[in-house]
Protein backbone atom coordinates (compact mmCIF):
# COMPACT_ATOMS: atom_id res chain seq x y z
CA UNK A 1 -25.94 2.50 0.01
CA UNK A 2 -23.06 3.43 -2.25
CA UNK A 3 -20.44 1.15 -2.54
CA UNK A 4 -17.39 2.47 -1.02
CA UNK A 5 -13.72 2.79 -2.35
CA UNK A 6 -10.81 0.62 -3.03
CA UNK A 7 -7.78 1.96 -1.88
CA UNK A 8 -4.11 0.63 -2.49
CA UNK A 9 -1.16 2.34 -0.74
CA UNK A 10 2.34 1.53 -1.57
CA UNK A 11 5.87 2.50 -1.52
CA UNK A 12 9.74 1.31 -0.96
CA UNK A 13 9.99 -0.47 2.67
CA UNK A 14 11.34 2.23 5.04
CA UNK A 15 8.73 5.22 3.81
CA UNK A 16 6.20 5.09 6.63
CA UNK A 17 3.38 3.26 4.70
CA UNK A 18 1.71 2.11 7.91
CA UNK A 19 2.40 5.06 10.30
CA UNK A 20 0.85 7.24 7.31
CA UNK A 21 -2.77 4.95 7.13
CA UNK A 22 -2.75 5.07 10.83
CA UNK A 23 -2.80 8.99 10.95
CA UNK A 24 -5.18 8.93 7.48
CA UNK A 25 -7.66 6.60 9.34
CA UNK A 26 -7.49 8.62 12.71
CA UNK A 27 -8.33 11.36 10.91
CA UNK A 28 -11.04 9.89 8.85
CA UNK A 29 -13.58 6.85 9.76
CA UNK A 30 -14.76 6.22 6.46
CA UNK A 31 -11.68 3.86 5.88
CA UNK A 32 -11.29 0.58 6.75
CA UNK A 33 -7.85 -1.47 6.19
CA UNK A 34 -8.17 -4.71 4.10
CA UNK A 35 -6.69 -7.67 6.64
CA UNK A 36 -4.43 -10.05 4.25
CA UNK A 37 -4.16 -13.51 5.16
CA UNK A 38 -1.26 -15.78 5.18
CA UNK A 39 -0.24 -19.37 5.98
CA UNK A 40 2.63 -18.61 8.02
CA UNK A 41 2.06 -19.44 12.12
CA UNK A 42 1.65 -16.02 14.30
CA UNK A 43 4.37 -14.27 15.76
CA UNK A 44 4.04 -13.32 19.62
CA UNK A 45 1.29 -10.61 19.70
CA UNK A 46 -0.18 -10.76 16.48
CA UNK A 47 -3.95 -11.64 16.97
CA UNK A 48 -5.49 -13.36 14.25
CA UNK A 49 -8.57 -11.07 12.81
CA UNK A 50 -6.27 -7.94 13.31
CA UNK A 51 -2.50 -8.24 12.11
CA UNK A 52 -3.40 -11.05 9.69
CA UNK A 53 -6.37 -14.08 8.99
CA UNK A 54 -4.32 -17.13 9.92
CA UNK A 55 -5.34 -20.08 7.80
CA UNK A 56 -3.69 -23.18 6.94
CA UNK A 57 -2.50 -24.20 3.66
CA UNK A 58 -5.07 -26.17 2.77
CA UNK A 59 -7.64 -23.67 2.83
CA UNK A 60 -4.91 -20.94 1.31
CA UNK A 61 -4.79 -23.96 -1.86
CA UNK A 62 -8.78 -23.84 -2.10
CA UNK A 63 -9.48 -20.32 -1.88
CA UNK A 64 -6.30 -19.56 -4.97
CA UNK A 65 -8.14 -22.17 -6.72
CA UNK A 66 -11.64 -20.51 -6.07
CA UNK A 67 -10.13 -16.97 -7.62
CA UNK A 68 -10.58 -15.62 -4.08
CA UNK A 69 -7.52 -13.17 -4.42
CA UNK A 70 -7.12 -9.89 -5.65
CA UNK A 71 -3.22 -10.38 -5.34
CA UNK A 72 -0.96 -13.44 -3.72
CA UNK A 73 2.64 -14.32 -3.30
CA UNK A 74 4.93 -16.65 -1.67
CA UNK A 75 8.01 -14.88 0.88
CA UNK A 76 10.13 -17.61 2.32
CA UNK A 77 8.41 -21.01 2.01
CA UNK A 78 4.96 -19.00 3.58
CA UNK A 79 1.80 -17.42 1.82
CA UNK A 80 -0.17 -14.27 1.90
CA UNK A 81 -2.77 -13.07 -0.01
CA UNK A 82 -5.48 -10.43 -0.33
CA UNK A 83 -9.36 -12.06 -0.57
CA UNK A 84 -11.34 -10.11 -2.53
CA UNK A 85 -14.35 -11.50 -0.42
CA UNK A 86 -13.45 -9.63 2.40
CA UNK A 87 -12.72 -6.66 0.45
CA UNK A 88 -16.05 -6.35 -1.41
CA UNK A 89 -18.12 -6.96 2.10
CA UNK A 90 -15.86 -3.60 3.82
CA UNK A 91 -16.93 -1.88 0.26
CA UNK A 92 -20.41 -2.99 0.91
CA UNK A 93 -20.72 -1.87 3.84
CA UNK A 94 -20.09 1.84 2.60
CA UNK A 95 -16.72 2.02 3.85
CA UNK A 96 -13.45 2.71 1.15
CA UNK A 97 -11.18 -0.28 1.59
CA UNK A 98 -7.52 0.46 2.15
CA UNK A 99 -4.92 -2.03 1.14
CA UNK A 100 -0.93 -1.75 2.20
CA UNK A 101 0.35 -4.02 -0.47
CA UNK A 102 4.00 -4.03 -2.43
CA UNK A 103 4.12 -2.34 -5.75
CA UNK A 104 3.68 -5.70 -7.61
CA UNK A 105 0.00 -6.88 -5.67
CA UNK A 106 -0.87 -3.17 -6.44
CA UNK A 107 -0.84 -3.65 -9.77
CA UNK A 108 -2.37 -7.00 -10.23
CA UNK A 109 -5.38 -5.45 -7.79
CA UNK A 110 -5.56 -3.02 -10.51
CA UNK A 111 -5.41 -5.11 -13.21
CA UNK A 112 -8.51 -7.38 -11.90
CA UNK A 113 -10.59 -4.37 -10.26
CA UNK A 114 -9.80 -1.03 -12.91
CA UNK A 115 -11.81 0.85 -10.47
CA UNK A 116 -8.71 0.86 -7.69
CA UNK A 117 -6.99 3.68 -6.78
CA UNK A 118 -3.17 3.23 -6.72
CA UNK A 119 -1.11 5.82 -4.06
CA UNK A 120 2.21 5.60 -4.17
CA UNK A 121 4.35 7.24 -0.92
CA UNK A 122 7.48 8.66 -2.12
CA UNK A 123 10.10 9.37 0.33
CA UNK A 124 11.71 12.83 0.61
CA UNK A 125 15.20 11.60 -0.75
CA UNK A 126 17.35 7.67 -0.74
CA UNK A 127 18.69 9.22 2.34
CA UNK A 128 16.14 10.54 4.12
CA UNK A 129 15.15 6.69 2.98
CA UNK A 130 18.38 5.01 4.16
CA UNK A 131 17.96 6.95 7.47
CA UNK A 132 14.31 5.83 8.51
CA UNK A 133 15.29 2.07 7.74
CA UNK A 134 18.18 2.73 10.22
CA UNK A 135 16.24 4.39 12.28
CA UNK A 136 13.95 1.27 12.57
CA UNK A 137 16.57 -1.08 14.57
CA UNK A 138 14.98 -4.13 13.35
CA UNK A 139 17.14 -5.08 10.37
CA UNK A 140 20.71 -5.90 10.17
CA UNK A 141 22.82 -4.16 7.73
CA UNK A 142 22.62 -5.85 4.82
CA UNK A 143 18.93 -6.16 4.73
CA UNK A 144 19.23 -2.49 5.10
CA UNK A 145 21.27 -2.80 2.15
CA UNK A 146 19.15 -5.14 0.36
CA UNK A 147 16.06 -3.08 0.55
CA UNK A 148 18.02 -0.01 -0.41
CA UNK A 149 18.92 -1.79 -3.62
CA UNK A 150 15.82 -2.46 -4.48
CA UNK A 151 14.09 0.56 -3.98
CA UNK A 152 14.89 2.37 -7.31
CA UNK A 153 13.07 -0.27 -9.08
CA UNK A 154 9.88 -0.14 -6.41
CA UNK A 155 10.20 3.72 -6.73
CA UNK A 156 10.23 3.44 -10.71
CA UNK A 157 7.28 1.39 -10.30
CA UNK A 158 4.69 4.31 -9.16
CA UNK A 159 4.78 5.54 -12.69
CA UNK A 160 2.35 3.43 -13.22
CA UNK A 161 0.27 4.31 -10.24
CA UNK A 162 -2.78 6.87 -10.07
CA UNK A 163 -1.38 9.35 -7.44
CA UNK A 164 2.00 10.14 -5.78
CA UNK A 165 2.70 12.31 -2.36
CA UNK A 166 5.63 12.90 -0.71
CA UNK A 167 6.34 11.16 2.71
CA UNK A 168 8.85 14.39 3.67
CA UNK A 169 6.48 15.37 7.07
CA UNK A 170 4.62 13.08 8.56
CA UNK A 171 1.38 15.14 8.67
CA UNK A 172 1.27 16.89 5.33
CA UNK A 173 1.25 13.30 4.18
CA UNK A 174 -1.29 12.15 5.90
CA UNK A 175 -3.19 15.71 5.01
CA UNK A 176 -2.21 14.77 0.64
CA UNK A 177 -4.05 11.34 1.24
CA UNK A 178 -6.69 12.65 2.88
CA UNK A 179 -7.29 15.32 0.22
CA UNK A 180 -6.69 12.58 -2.27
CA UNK A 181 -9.68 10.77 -0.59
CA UNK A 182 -11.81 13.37 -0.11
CA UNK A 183 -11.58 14.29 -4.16
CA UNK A 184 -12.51 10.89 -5.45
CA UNK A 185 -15.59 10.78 -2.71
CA UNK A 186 -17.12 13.79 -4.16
CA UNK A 187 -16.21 12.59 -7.72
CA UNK A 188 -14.07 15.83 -7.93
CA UNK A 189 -10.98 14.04 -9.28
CA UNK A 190 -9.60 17.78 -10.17
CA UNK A 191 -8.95 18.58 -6.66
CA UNK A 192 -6.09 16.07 -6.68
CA UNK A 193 -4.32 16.99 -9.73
CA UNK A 194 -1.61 17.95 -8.16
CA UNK A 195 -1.16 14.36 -7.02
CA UNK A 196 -1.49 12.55 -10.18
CA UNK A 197 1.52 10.54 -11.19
CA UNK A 198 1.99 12.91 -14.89
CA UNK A 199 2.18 15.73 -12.97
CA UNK A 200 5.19 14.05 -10.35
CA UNK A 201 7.15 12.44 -12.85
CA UNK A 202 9.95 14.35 -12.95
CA UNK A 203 10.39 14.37 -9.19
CA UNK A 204 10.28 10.27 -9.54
CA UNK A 205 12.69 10.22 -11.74
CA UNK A 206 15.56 12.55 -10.04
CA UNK A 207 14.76 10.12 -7.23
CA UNK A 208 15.86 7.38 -8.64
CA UNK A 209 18.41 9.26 -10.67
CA UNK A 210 16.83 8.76 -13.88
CA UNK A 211 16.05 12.65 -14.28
CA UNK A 212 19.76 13.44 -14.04
């Protein structure tokens, strides 16, 4: 059996990174997303196994120190990780590992397994941006704020990612991955050109403003 794909999505919090991989992997059962796990206790209605392996610190401690993670980091006092374990037994099983993992794990995944795949989202426009985070009603305004601020420098950062596409309709997004996908399981890398990060630069960088 051929060893499937790894798979890393990212983009600026806001852009629909989730709600995209949900209508990629309704669309296509070859794909199977990587479950991270963290220290931190669950919140009402996660289910361990599902949202997130809950594991205690001890064992987070032994399996850093083991090399057991493609990409970690620490977000207020709690862990999370990505175990490459787990990843290499969905690629075993013939199915292309997905990953939804910030700009910064992307990259160290990369940098450990050359083989990843790096898709960036992009949003439409900041305000298109600025309006889905609103849109959200979950943070307060100057989280919005926050996250807004640091999205030029997330954005900047899929320059050095494999492939780009434009969250600007839900479903044409979905339809780019999926393409994306389908080109680099035939070995027909070609097909997504179009996608390629040298060919979306320019669009990146009026984004952030650095094409003006």
């Amino acid at each position: 059996m051929e060893k499937g794909l790894l798979i890393v999505l990212s983009g600026p919090s806001g852009v629909g990174k989730d709600t995209v991989l949900k209508g990629v992997m309704k669309r296509d059962s070859g794909l199977k997303k990587s479950i991270s796990v963290t220290t931190r206790a669950p919140r009402t209605g996660e289910v361990d196994g599902v949202h997130y392996h809950f594991i205690s610190r001890e064992k987070y401690d032994e399996m850093l120190a083991d090399g057991d993670f493609l990409e970690h980091e620490s977000v207020h006092g709690n862990c999370y990780a990505t175990p490459a374990s787990y990843v290499e037994s969905i690629r075993k099983e013939g199915k292309d590992a997905v990953l939804v993992i910030d700009v910064k794990g992307g990259l160290s995944v990369k940098s450990r397994l050359p083989e990843a795949v790096l898709i960036f989202i992009l949003p439409g426009s900041m305000e298109g941006l600025l309006q889905r985070l609103s849109g959200r009603n979950t943070d307060a305004p100057e989280v919005i704020e926050k996250r807004m601020k640091n999205a030029p420098g997330e954005i900047e950062k899929a320059l050095e990612y494999d492939y780009a596409v434009v969250n600007d309709d839900l479903e044409e997004c979905v339809g780019r991955v999926l393409e994306i996908i389908a080109a680099l399981r035939g070995k027909h890398t070609e097909k997504a050109e179009k996608y390629c990060v040298k060919n979306n630069m320019t669009y990146i960088k009026n984004l952030i403003g650095g094409g003006k």
